[in-house]
C-alpha atoms as a PDB file:
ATOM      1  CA  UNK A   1     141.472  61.128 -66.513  1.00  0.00           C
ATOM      2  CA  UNK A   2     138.187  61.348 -68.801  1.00  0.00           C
ATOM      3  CA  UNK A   3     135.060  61.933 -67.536  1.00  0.00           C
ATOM      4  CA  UNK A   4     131.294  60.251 -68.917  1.00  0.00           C
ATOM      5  CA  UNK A   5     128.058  62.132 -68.664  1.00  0.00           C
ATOM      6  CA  UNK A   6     126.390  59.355 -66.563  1.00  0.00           C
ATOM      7  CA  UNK A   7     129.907  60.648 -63.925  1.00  0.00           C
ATOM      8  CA  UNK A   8     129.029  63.749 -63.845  1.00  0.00           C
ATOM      9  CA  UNK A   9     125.380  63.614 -63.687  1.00  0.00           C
ATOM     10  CA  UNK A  10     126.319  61.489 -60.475  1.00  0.00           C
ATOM     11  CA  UNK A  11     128.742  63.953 -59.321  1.00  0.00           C
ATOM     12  CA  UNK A  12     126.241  66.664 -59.625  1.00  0.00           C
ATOM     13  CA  UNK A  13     123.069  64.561 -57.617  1.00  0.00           C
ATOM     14  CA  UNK A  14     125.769  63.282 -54.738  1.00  0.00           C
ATOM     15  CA  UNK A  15     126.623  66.299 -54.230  1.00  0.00           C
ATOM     16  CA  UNK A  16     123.615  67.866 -53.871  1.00  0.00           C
ATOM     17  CA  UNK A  17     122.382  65.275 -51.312  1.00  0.00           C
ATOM     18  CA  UNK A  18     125.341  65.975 -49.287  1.00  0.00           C
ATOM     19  CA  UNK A  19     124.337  69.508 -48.313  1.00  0.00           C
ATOM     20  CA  UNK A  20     120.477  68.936 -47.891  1.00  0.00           C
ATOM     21  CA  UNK A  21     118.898  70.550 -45.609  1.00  0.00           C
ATOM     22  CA  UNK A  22     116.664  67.583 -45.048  1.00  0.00           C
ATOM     23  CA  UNK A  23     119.270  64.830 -44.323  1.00  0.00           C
ATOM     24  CA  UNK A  24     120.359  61.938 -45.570  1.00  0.00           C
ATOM     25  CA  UNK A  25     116.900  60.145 -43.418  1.00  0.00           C
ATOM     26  CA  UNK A  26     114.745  62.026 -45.212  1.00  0.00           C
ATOM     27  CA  UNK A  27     116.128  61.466 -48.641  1.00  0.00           C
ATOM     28  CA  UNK A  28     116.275  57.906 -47.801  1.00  0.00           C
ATOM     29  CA  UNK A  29     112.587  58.197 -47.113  1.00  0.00           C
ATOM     30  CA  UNK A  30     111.742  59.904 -50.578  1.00  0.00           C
ATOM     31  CA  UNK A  31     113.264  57.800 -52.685  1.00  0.00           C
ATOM     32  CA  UNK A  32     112.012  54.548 -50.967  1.00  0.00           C
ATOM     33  CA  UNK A  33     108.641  56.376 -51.769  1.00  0.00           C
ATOM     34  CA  UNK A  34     109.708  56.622 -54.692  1.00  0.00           C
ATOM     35  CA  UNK A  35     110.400  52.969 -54.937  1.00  0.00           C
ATOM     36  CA  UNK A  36     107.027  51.777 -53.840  1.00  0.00           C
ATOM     37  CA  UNK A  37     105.039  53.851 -55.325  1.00  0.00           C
ATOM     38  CA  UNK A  38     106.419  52.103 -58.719  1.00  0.00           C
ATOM     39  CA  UNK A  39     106.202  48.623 -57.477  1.00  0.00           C
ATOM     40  CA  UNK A  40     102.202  49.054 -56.852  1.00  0.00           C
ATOM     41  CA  UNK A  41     101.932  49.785 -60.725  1.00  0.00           C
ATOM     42  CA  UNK A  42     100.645  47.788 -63.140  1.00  0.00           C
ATOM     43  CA  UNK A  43     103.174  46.574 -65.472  1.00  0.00           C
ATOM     44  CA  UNK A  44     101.406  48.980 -68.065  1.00  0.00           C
ATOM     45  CA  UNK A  45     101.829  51.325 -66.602  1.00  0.00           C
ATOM     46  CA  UNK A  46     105.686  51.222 -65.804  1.00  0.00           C
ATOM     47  CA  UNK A  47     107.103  52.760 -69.091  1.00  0.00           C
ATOM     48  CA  UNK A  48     105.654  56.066 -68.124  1.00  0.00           C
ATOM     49  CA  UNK A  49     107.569  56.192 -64.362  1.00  0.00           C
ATOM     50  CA  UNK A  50     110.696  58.234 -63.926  1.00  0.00           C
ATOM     51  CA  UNK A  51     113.409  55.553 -62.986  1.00  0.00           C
ATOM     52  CA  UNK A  52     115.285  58.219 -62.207  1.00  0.00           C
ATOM     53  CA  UNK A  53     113.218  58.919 -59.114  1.00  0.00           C
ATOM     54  CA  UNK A  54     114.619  55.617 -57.574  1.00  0.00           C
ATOM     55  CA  UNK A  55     117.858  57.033 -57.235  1.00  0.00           C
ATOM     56  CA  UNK A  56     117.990  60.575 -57.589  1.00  0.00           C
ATOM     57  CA  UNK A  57     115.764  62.800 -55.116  1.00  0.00           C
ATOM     58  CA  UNK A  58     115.857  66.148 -57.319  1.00  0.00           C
ATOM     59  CA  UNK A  59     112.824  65.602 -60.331  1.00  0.00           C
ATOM     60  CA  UNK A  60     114.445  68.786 -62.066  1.00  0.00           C
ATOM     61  CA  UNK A  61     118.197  67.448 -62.240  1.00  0.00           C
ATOM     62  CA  UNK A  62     118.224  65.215 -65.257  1.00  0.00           C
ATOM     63  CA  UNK A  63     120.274  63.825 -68.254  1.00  0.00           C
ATOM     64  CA  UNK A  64     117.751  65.173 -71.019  1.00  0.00           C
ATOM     65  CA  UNK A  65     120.507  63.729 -73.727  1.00  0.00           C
ATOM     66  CA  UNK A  66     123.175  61.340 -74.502  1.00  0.00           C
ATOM     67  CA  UNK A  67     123.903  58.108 -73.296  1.00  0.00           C
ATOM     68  CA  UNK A  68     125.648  57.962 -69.616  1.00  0.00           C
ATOM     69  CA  UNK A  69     128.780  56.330 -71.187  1.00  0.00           C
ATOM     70  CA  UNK A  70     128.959  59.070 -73.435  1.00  0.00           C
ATOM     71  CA  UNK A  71     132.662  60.622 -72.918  1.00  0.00           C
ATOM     72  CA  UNK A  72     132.510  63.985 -72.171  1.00  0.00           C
ATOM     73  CA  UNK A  73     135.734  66.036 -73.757  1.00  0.00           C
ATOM     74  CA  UNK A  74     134.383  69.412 -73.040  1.00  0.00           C
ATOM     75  CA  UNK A  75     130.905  71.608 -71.979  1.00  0.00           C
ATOM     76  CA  UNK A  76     129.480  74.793 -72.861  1.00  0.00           C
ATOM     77  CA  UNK A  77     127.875  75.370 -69.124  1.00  0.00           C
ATOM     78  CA  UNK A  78     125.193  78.977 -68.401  1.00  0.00           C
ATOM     79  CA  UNK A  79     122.430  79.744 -66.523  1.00  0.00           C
ATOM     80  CA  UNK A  80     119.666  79.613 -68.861  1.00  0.00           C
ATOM     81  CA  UNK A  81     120.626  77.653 -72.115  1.00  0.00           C
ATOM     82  CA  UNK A  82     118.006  77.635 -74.478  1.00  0.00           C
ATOM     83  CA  UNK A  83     118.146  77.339 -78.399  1.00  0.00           C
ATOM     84  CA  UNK A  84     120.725  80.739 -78.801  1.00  0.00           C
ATOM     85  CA  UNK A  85     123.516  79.293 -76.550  1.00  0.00           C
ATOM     86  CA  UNK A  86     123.115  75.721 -78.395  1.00  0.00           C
ATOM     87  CA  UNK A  87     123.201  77.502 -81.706  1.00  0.00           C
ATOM     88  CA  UNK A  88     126.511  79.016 -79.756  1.00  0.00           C
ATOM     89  CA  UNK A  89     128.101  76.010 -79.019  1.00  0.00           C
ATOM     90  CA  UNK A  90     128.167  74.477 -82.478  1.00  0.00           C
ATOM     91  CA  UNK A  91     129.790  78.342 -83.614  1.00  0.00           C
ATOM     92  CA  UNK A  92     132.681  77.617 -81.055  1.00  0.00           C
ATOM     93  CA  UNK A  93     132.861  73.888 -82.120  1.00  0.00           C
ATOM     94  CA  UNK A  94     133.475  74.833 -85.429  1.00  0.00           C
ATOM     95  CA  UNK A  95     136.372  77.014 -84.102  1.00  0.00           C
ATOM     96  CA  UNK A  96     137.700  74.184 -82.609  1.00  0.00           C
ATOM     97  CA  UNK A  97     136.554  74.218 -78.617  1.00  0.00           C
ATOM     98  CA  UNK A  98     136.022  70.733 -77.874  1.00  0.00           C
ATOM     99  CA  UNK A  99     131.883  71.130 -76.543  1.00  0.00           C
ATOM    100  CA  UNK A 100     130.030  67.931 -75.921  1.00  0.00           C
ATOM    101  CA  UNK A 101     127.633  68.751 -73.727  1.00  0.00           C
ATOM    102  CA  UNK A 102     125.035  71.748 -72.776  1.00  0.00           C
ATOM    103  CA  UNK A 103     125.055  71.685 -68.903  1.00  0.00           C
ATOM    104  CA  UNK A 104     122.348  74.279 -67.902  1.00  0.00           C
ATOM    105  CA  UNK A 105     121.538  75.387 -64.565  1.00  0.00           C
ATOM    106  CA  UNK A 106     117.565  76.381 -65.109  1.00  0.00           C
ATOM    107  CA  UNK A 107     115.895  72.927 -66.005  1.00  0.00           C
ATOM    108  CA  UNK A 108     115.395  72.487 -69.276  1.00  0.00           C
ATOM    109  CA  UNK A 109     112.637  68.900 -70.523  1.00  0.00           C
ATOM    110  CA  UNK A 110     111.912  66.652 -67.991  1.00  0.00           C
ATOM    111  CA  UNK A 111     113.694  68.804 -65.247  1.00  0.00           C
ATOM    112  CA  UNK A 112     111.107  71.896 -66.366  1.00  0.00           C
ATOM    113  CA  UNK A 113     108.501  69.583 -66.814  1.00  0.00           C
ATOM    114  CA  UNK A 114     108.760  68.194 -63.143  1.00  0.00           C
ATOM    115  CA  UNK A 115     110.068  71.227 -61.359  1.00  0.00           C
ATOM    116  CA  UNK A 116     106.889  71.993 -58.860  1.00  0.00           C
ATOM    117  CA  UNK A 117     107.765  67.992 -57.277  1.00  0.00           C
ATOM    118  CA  UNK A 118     110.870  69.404 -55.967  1.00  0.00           C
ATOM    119  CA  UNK A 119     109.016  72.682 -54.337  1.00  0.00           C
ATOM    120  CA  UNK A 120     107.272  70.276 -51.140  1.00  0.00           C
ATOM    121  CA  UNK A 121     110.994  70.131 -50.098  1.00  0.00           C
ATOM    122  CA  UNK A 122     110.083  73.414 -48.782  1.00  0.00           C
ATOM    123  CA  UNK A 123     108.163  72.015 -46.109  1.00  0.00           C
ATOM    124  CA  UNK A 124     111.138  70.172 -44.521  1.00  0.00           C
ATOM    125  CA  UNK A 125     113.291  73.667 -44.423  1.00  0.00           C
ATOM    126  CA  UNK A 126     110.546  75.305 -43.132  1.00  0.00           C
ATOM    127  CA  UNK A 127     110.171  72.742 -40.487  1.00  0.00           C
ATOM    128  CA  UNK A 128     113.573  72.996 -39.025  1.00  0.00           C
ATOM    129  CA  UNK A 129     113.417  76.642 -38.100  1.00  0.00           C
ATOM    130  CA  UNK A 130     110.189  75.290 -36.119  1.00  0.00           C
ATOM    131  CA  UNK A 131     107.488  75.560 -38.323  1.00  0.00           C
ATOM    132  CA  UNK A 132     105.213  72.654 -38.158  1.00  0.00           C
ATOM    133  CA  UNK A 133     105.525  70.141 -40.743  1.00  0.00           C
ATOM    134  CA  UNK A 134     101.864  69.443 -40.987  1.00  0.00           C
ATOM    135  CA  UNK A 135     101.219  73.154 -41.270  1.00  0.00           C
ATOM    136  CA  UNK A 136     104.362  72.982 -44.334  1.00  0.00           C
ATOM    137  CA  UNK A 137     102.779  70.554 -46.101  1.00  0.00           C
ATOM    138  CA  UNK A 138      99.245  72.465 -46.363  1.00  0.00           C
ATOM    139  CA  UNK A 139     101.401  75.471 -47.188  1.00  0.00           C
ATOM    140  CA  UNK A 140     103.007  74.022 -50.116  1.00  0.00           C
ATOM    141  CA  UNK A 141     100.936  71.827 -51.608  1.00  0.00           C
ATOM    142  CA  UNK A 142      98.695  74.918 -53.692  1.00  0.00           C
ATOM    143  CA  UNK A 143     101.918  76.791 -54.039  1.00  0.00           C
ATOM    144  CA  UNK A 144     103.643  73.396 -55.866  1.00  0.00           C
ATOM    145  CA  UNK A 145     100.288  73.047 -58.196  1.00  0.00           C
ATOM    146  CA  UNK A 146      99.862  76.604 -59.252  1.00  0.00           C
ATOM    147  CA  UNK A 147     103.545  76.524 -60.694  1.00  0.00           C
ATOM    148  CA  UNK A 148     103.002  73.063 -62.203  1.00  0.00           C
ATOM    149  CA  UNK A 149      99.256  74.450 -64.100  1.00  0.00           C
ATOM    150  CA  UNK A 150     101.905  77.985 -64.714  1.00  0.00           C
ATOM    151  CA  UNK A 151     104.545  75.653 -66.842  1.00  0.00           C
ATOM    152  CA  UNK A 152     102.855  72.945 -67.866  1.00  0.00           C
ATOM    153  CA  UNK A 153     102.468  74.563 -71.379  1.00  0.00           C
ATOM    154  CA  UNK A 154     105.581  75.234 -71.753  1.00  0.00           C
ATOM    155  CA  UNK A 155     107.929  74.327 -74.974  1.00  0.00           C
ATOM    156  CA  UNK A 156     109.880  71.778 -72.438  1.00  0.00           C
ATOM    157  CA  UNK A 157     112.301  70.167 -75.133  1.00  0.00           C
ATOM    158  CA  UNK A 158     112.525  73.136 -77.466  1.00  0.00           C
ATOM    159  CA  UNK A 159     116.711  73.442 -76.435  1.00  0.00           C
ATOM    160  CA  UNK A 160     116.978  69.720 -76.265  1.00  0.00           C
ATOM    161  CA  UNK A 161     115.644  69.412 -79.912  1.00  0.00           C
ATOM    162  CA  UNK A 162     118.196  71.968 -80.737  1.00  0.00           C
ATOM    163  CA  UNK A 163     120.910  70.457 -79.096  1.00  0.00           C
ATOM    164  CA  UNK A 164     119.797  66.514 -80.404  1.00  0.00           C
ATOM    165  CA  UNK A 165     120.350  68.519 -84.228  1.00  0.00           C
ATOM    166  CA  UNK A 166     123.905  69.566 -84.002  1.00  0.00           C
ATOM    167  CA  UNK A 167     125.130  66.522 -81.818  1.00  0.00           C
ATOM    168  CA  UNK A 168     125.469  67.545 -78.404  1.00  0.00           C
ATOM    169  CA  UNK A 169     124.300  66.195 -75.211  1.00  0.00           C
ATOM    170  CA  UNK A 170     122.550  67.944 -72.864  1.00  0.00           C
ATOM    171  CA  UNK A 171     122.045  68.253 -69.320  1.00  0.00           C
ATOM    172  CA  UNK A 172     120.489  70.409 -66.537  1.00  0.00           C
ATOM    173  CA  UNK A 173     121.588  70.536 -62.919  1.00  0.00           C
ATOM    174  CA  UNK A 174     119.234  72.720 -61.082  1.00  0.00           C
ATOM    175  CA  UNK A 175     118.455  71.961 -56.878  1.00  0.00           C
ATOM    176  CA  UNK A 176     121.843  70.442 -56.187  1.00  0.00           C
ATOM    177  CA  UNK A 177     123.361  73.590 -57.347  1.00  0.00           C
ATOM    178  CA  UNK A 178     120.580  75.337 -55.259  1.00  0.00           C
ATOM    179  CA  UNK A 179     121.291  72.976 -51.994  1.00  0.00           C
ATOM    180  CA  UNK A 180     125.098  73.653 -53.008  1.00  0.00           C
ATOM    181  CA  UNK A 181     124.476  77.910 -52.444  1.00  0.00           C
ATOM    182  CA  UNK A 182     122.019  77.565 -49.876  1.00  0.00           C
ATOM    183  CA  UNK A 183     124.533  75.714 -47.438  1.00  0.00           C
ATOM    184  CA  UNK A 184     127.703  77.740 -48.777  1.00  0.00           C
ATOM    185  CA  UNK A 185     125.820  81.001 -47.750  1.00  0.00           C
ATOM    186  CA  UNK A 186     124.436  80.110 -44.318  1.00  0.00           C
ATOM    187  CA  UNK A 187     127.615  78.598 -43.001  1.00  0.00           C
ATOM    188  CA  UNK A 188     129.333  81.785 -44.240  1.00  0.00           C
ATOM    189  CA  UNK A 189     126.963  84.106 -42.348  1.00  0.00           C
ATOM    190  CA  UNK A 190     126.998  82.103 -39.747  1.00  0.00           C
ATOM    191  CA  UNK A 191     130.547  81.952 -39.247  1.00  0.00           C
ATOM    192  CA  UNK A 192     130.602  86.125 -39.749  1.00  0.00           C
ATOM    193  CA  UNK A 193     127.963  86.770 -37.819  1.00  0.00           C
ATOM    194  CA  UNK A 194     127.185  90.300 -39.415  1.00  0.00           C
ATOM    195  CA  UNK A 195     124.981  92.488 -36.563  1.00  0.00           C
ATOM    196  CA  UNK A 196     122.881  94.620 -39.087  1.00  0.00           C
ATOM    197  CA  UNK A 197     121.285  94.062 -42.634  1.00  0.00           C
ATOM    198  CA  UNK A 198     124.205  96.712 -44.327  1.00  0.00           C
ATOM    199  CA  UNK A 199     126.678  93.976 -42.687  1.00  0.00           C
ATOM    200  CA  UNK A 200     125.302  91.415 -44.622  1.00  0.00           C
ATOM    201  CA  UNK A 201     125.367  92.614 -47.759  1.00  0.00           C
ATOM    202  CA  UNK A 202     129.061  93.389 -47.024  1.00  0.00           C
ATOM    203  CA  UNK A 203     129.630  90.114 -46.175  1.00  0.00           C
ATOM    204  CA  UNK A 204     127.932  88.658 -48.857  1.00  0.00           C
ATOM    205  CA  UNK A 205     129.762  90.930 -51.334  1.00  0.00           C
ATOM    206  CA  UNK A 206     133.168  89.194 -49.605  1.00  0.00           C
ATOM    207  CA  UNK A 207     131.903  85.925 -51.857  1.00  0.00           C
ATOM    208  CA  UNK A 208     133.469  86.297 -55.684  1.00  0.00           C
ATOM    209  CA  UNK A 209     130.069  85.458 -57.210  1.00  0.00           C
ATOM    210  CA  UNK A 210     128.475  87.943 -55.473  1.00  0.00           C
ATOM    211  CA  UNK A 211     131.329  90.885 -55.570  1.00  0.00           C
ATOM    212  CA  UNK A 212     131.043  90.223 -59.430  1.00  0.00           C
ATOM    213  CA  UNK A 213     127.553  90.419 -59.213  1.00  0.00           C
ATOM    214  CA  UNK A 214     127.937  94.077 -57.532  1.00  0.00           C
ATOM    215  CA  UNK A 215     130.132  94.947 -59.640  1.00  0.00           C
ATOM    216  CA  UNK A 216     128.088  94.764 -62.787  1.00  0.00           C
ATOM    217  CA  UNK A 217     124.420  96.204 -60.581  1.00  0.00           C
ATOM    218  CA  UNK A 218     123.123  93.394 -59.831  1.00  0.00           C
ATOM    219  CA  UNK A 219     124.973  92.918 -56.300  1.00  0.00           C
ATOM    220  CA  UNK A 220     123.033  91.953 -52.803  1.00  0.00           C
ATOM    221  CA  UNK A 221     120.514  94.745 -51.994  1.00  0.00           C
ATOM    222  CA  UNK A 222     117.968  94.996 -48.994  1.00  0.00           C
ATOM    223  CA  UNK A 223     114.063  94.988 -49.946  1.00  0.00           C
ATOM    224  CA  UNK A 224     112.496  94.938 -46.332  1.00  0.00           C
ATOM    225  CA  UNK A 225     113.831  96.506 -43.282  1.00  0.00           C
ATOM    226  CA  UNK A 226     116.389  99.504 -43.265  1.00  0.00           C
ATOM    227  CA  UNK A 227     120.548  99.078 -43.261  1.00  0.00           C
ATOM    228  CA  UNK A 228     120.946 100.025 -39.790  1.00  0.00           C
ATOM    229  CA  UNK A 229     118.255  97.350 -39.128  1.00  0.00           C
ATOM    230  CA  UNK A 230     119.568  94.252 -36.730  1.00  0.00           C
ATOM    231  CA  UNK A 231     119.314  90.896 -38.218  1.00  0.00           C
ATOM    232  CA  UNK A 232     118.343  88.982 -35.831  1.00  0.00           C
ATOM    233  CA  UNK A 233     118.131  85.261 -36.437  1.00  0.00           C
ATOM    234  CA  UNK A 234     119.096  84.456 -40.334  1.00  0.00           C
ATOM    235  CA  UNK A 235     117.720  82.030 -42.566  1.00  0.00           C
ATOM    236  CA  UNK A 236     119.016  81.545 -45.888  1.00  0.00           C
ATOM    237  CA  UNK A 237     116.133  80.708 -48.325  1.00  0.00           C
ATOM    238  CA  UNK A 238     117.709  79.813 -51.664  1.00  0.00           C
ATOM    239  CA  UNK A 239     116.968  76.100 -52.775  1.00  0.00           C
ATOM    240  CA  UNK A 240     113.605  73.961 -52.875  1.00  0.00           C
ATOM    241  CA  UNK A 241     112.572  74.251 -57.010  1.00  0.00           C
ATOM    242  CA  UNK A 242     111.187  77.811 -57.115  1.00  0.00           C
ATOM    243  CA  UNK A 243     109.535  81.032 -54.922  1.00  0.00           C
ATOM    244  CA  UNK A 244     107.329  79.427 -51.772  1.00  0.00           C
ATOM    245  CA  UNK A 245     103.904  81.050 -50.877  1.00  0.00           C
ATOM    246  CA  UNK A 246     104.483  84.036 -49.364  1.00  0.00           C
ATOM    247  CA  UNK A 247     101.941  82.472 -46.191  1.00  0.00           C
ATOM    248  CA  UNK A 248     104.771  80.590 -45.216  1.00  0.00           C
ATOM    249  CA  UNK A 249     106.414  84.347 -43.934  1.00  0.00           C
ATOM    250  CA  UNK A 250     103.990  84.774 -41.236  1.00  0.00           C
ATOM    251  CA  UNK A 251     104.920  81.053 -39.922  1.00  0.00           C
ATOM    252  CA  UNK A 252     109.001  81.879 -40.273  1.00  0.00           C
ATOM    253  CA  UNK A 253     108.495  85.447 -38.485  1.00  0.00           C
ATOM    254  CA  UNK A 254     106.106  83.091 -35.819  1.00  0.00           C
ATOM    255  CA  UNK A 255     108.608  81.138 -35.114  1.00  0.00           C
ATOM    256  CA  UNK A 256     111.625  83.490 -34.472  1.00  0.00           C
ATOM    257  CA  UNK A 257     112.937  84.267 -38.068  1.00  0.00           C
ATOM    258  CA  UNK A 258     114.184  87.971 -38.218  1.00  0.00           C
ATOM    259  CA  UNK A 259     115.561  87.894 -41.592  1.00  0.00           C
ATOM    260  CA  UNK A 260     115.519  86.056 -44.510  1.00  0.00           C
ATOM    261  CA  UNK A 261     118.422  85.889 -47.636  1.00  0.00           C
ATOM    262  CA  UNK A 262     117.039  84.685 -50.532  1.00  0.00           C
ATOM    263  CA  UNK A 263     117.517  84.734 -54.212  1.00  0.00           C
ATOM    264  CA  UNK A 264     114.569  86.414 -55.394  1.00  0.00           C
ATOM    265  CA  UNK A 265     111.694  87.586 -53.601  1.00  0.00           C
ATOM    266  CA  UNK A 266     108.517  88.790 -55.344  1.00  0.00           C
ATOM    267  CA  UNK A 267     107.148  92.358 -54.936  1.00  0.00           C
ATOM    268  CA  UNK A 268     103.857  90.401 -53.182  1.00  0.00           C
ATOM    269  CA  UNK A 269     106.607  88.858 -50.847  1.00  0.00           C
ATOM    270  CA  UNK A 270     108.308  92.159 -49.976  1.00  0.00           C
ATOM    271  CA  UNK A 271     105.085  93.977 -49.153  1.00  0.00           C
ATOM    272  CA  UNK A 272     103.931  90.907 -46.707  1.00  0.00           C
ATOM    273  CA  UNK A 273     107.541  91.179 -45.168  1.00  0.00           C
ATOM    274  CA  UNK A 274     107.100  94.660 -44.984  1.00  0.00           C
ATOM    275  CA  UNK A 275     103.891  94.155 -42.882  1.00  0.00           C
ATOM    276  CA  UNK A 276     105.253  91.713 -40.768  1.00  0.00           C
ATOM    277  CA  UNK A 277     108.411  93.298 -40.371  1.00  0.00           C
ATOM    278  CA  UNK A 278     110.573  90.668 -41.293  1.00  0.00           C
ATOM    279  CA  UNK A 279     113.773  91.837 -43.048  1.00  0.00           C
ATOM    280  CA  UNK A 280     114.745  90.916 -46.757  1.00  0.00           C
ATOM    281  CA  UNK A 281     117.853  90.593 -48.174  1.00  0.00           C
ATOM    282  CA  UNK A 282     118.995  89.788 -51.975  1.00  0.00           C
ATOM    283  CA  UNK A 283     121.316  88.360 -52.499  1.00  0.00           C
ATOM    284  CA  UNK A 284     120.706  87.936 -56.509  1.00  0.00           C
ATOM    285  CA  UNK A 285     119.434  85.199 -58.584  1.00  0.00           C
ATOM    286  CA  UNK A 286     121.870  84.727 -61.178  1.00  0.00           C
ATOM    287  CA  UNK A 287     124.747  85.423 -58.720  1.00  0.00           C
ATOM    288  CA  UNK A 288     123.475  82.889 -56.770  1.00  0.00           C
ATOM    289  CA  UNK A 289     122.991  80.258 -59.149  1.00  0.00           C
ATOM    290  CA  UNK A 290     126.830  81.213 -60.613  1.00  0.00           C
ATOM    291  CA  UNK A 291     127.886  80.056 -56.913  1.00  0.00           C
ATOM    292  CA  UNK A 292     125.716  77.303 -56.817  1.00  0.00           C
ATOM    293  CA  UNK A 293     127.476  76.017 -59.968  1.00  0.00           C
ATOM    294  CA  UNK A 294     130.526  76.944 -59.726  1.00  0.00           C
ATOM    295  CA  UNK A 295     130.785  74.542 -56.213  1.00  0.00           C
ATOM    296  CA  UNK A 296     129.079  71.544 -58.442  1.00  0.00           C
ATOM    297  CA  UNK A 297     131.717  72.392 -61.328  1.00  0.00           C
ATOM    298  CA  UNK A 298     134.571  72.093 -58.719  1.00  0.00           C
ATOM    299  CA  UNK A 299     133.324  68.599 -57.651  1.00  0.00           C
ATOM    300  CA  UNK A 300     133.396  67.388 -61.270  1.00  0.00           C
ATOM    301  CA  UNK A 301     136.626  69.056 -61.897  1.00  0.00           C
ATOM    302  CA  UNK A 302     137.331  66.846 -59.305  1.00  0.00           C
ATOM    303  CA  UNK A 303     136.359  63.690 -61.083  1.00  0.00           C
ATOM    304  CA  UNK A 304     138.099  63.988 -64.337  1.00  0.00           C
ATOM    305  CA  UNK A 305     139.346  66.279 -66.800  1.00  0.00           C
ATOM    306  CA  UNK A 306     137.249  68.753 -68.759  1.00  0.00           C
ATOM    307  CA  UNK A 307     137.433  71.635 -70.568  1.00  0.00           C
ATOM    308  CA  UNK A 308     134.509  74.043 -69.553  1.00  0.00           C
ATOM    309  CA  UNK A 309     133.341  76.892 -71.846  1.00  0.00           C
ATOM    310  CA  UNK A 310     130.868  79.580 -69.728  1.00  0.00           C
ATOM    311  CA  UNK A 311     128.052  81.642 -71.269  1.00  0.00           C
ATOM    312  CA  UNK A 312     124.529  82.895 -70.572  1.00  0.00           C
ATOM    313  CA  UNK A 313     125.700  84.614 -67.406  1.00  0.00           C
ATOM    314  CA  UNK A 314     128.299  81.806 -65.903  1.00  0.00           C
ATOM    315  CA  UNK A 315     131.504  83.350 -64.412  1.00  0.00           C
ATOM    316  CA  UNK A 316     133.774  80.137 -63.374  1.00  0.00           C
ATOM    317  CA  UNK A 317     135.441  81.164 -59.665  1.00  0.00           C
ATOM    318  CA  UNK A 318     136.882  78.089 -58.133  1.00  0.00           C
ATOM    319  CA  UNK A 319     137.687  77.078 -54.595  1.00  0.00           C
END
């Protein structure tokens, strides 16, 4: 059975919504924003709104290429795939892999372009370990700008031009992937229950992605709070666009949050932990992501055949 881009683009947002930390109300609630805030335009104004918006909650998840009937034989899928790996891809067509598609992880074009609207998410996750949601929202909001002044120069369609030049399509599947790890990883420490901080990174390491990760020294480490140190009440902090303001630690630790296991954590971040003593534990970035993937490749594995090539830091482990 064949699979079409527009199938697995809808694989990849369906998913996503299904493990949201917000719930299916909420979603419901953003895109019918979504939906009236483009019937009060003018009709001039129309040709410059997102349509996607209407039915997919995630601005940086996006088909930046290729028609959605477009049959997809194969795809060359990594973390980060910018010009190099498209380059790549055309080198292992011409040896006869069967690559129709760049499916990146990291947004690339209108996914980078728009990645600070999925950041007020944040708010939400914060609010259901009992943080206010009005206190969220203030939280957020200068967080969400500074990253959109921070990328708005960027080169957005520099890969996509690339890709559009040697034929391919291209896509980029970045907070379902995140929603995908961020669920996978709580229910699993939840279910384990590891007493200490060293127990979590042993139980962490348990995970393929993240044994892998370990493996080649870039494995789950602890940045605030000692090994022997008991965890407490843990929150895994992995999904909603990009790093939060590191404010929003004092309202966590407030409200009963012992430690946190996140992706990435900023040296800024670990210091405020530090003086708060809330615990911090790694789990990696690009291990992370790999898992994150890896459970949205299974779903369109799922779907319909495909052949699926991994670079730029993808290890496929499936379930």
């Amino acid at each position: 059975m064949s699979i079409t881009l527009g199938e697995i683009y809808r694989v990849a947002v369906e998913k996503g919504i299904s493990v949201d930390a917000r719930g299916r109300e909420e979603i419901d609630h953003v895109l019918g924003e979504a939906k009236r805030g483009f019937d009060k335009l003018e009709d001039s104004e129309k040709e410059f709104f997102d349509a996607e918006k209407l039915t997919n909650p995630f601005a940086d998840t996006r088909i930046c290429l290729g028609e959605p009937d477009l049959q997809i034989r194969g795809m060359l899928v990594g973390i980060d795939m910018e010009t190099p790996e498209v380059v790549l891809a055309d080198r292992l067509r011409e040896r006869g892999e069967p690559i129709d598609l760049i499916f990146a992880h990291h947004p690339e074009g209108p996914g980078y372009a728009n990645l600070h609207e999925v950041m007020y998410m944040q708010a939400d996750l914060w609010a259901k370990q009992g943080v206010s949601i009005a206190v969220g929202d203030q939280l957020i909001a200068p967080r969400a700008g500074e990253v959109r002044r921070s990328i708005s120069p960027v080169n957005h369609y520099r890969a996509i031009d690339a890709a559009r030049l040697l034929g391919f399509a291209s896509m980029s599947c970045h907070t379902p992937a995140d929603n995908c790890v961020n669920a996978f990883v709580q229910a699993w420490l939840d279910e384990r229950a590891p007493r200490t901080l060293d127990d979590i990174v042993k139980s962490l390491r348990e995970i393929p992605e993240y044994a892998d990760g370990a493996r080649k020294g870039y494995g789950p480490s602890i940045i605030s709070g000692s090994g022997s140190a008991r965890a407490d009440r843990m929150v895994v902090d992995m999904t909603g666009g990009t790093e939060g303001p590191k404010d929003a630690l004092d309202r966590l630790s407030a409200a009963g949050v012992g430690t946190l296991v996140g992706m990435h954590y900023s040296e800024d971040h670990r210091k405020h932990a530090e003086e708060l003593k809330l615990n911090l534990v790694i789990a990696g970035h690009i291990s992370s992501d790999v898992l994150g993937m890896n459970l949205i490749l299974d779903e369109i594995e799922k779907a319909g055949d495909i052949h699926i090539v991994c670079t730029s830091g993808m290890v496929r482990f499936k379930r």
